[in-house]
Protein backbone atom coordinates (compact mmCIF):
# COMPACT_ATOMS: atom_id res chain seq x y z
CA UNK A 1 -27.64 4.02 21.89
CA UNK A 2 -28.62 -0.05 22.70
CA UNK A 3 -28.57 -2.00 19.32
CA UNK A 4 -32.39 -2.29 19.49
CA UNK A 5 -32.73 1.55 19.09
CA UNK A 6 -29.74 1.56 16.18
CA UNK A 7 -30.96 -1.37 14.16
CA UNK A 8 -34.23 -0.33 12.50
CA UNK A 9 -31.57 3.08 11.54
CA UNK A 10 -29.42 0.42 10.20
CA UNK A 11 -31.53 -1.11 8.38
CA UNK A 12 -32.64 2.00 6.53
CA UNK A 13 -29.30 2.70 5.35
CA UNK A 14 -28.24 -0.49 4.43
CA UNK A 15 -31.57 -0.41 2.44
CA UNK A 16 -30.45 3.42 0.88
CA UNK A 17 -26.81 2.33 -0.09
CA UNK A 18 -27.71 -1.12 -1.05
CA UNK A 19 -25.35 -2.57 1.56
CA UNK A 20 -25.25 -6.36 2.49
CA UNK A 21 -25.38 -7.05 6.25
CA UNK A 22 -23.59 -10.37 5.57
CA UNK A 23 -20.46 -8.85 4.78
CA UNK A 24 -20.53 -6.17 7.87
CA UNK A 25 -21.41 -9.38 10.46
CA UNK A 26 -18.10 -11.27 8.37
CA UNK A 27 -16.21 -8.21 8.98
CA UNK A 28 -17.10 -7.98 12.87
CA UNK A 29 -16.83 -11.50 13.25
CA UNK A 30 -13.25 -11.19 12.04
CA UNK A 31 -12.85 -8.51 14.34
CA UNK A 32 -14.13 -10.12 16.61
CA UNK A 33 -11.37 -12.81 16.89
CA UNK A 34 -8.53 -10.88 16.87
CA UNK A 35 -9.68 -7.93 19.84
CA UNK A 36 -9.94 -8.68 23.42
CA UNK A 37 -12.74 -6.85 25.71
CA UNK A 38 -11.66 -3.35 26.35
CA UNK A 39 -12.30 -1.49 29.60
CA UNK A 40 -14.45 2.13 28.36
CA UNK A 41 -13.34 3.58 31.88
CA UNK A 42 -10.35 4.10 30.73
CA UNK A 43 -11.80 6.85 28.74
CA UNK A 44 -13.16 9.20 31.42
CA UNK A 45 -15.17 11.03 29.29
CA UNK A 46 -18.21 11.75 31.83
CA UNK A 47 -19.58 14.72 32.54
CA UNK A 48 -16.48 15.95 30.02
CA UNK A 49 -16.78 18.46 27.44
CA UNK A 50 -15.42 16.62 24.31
CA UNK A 51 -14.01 17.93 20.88
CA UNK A 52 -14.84 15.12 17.72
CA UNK A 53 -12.23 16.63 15.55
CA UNK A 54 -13.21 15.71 11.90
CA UNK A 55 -10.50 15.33 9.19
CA UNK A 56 -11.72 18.05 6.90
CA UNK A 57 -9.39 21.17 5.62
CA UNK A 58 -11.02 23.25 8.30
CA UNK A 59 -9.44 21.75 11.60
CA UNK A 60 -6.37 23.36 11.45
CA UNK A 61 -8.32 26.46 11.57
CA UNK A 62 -10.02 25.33 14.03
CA UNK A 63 -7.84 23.65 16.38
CA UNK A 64 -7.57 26.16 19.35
CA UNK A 65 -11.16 24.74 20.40
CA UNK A 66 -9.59 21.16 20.34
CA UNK A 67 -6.81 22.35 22.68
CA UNK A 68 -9.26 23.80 25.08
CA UNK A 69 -11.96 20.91 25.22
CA UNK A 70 -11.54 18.59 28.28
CA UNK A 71 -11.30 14.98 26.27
CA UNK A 72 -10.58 15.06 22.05
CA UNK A 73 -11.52 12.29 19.84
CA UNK A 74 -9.52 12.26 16.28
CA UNK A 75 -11.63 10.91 13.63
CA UNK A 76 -9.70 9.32 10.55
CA UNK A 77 -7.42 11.73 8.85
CA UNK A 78 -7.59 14.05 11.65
CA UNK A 79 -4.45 12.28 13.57
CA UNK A 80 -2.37 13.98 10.95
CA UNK A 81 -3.44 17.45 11.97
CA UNK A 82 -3.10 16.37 16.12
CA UNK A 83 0.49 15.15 14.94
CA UNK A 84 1.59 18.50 13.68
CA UNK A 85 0.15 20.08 16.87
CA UNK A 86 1.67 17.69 19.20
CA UNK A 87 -1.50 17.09 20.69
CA UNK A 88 -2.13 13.43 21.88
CA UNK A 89 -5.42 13.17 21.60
CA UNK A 90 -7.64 10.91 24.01
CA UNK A 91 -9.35 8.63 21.34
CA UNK A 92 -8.76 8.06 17.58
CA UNK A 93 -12.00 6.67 15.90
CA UNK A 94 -11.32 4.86 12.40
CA UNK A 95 -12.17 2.19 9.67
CA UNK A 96 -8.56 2.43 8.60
CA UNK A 97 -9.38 4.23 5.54
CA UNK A 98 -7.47 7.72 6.85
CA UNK A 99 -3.68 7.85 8.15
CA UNK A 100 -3.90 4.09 9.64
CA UNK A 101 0.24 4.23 10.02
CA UNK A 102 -0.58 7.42 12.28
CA UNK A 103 -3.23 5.63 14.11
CA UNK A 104 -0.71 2.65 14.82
CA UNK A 105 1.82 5.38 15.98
CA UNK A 106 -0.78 6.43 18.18
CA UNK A 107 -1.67 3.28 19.72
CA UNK A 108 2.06 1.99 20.08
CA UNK A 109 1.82 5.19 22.49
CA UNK A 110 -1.28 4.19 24.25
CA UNK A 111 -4.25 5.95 22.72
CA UNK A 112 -6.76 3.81 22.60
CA UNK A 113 -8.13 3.22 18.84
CA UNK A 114 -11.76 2.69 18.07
CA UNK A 115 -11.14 0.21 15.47
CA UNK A 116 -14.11 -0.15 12.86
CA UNK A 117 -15.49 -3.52 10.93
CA UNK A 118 -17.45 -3.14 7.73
CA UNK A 119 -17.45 -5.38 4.66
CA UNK A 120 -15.29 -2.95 2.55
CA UNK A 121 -12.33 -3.11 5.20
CA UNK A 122 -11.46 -6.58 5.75
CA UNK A 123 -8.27 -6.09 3.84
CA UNK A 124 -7.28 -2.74 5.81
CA UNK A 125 -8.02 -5.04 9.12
CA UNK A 126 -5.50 -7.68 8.17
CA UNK A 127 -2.63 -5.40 6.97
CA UNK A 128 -3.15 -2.94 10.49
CA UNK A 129 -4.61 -4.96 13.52
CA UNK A 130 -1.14 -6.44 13.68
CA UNK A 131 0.70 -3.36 13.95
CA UNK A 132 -1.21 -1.91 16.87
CA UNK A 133 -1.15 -2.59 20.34
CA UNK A 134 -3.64 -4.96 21.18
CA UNK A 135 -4.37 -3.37 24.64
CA UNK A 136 -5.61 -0.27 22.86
CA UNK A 137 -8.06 -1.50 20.93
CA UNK A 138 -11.97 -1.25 20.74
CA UNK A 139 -13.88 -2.90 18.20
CA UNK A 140 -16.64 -1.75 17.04
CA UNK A 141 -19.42 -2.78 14.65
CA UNK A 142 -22.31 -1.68 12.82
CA UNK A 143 -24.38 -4.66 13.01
CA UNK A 144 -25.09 -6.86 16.24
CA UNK A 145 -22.88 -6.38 18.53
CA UNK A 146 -20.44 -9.38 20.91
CA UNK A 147 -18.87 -9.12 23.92
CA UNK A 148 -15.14 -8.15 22.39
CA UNK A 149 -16.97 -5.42 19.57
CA UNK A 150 -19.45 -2.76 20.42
CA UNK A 151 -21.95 -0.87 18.85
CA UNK A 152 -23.32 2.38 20.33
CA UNK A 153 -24.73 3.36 16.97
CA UNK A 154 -23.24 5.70 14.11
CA UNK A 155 -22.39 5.14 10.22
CA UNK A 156 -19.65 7.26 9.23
CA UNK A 157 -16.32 7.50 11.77
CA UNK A 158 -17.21 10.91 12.73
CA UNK A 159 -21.13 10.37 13.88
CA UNK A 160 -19.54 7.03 15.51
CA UNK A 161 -17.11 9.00 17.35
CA UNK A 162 -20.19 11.52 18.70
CA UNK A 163 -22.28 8.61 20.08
CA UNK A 164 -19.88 6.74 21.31
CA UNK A 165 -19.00 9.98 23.51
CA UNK A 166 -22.58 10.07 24.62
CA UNK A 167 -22.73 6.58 25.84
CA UNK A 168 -20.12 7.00 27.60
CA UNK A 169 -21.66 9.87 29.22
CA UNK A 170 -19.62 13.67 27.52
CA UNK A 171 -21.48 16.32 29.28
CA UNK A 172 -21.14 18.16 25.89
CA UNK A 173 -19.99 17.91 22.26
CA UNK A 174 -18.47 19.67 19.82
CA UNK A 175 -17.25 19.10 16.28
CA UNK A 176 -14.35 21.18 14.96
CA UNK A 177 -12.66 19.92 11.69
CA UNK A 178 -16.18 18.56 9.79
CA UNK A 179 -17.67 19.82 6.57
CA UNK A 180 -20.76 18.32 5.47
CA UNK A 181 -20.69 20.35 2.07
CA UNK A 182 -17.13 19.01 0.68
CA UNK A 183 -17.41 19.98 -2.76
CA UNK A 184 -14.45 17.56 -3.19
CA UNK A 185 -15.81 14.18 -2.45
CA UNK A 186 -18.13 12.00 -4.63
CA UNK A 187 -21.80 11.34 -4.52
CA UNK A 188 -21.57 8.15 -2.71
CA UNK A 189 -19.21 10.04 0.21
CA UNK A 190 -21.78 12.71 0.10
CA UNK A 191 -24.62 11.01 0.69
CA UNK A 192 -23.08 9.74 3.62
CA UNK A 193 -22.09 12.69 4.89
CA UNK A 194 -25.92 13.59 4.82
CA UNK A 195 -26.87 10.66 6.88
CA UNK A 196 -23.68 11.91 9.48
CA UNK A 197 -25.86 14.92 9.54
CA UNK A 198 -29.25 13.11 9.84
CA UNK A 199 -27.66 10.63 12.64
CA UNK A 200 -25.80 13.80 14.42
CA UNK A 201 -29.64 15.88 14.68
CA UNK A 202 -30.86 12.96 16.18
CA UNK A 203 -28.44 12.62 18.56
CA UNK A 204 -29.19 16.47 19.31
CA UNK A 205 -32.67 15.47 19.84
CA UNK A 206 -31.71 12.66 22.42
CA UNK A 207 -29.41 14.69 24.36
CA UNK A 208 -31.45 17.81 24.85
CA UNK A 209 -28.40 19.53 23.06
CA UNK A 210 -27.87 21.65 20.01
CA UNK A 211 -24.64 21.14 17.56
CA UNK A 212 -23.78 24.29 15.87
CA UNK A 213 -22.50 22.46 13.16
CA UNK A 214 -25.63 21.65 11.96
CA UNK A 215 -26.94 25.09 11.88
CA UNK A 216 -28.64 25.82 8.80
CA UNK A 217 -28.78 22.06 8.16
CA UNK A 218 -31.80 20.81 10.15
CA UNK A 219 -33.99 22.27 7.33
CA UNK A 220 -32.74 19.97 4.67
CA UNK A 221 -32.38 16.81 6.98
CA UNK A 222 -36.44 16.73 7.46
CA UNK A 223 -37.15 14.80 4.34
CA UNK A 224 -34.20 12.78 4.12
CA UNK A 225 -33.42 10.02 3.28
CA UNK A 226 -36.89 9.59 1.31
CA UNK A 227 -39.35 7.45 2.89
CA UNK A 228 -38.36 7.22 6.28
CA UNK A 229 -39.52 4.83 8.30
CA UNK A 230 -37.89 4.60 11.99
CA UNK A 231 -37.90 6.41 14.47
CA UNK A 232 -34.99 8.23 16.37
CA UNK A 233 -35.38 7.22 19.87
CA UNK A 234 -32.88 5.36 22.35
CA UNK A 235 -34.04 2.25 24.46
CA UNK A 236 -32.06 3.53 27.04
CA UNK A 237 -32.75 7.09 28.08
């Protein structure tokens, strides 16, 4: 998704949550300064099917459908569980705020780290950039996006992770590990989760494919958030 299609989507949310843009262009700009441009052929993910692996309680469950996708993407927490399994996964997608040692592992091995800048994370940026290998790293952003940090659209790490994939062209998705009904979190986390969901059925709609994960969910994603007022398309397609 170009940053022309995400922005008004943006927008929205920073307008449901309150946010202030000023501290997510600070964060990227830090960001920004410390990453060098990274190379998303490395990835390979076209024409792949890829597993987002989620970092809920269910992906150990779950985790013979990681092993048999083509290319897996670890979201957060969800390194842990890859650990365990000795499964290297292809892409770790993260704002630091889930197993960042692991994520450092991982990158000291090579894994290239989607490395997220919001206000809130500033501090996790300077106590981890340092620790992984810079030649893994891809910055990424929520708000414009520079040369060194990206933004192919997406709020939460896991929705990031799924269109990131698409831009870079995964022939198909799937999303073992998520939960959008955690009756654990708190009613901030939960409302994200809901816009994960909202973000994720558009991303259905602009790939012509249907998630199973949101089965039973596209119901309750019609009115939400309240007052909608953009449109999911993507400049590109």
């Amino acid at each position: 998704m170009e940053f022309a299609a995400w922005e008004p989507i943006y927008e929205r949310i920073v307008a449901d949550f309150g946010f202030n843009p000023a501290g997510d262009r600070l964060a990227r700009d830090y960001l920004d300064n410390r990453v060098q441009p990274f190379d998303l052929d490395r990835l390979d993910f076209e024409g792949r099917h890829v597993a987002i692996a989620g970092g809920s309680e269910t992906l150990e469950g779950d985790f013979e459908s990681v092993k048999n996708a083509e290319r897996t993407v670890a979201v957060s927490s969800a390194v842990t569980v890859f650990e365990k399994e000795d499964l290297r996964p292809d892409l770790v997608v993260t704002d630091l705020d889930g197993s960042p040692e692991t994520a450092a592992s991982l990158s000291e091995r090579g894994v290239p780290i989607a490395v997220h800048a919001h206000a809130d994370n500033v501090l996790a940026l300077r106590t981890w950039l340092p620790k992984f290998d810079q030649q893994t790293i891809i910055g990424t952003t929520q708000v414009e996006p520079t040369r060194r940090v990206i933004n192919r659209g997406g709020f939460t790490d896991g929705d990031r992770a799924a269109f990131l994939a698409d831009s870079l062209g995964a022939g198909s998705l799937s999303f073992p590990g998520w939960q959008f009904d955690d009756p654990t979190v708190d009613e901030i986390k939960r409302r994200k989760l809901l816009w994960a969901a909202k973000l994720l059925h558009c991303l259905e709609g602009l790939r012509g494919e249907r998630f199973d994960l949101l089965d039973g969910w596209r119901g309750r994603l019609s009115d939400f958030p309240d007052g909608t007022d953009w449109e999911c398309s993507n400049t590109t397609r």
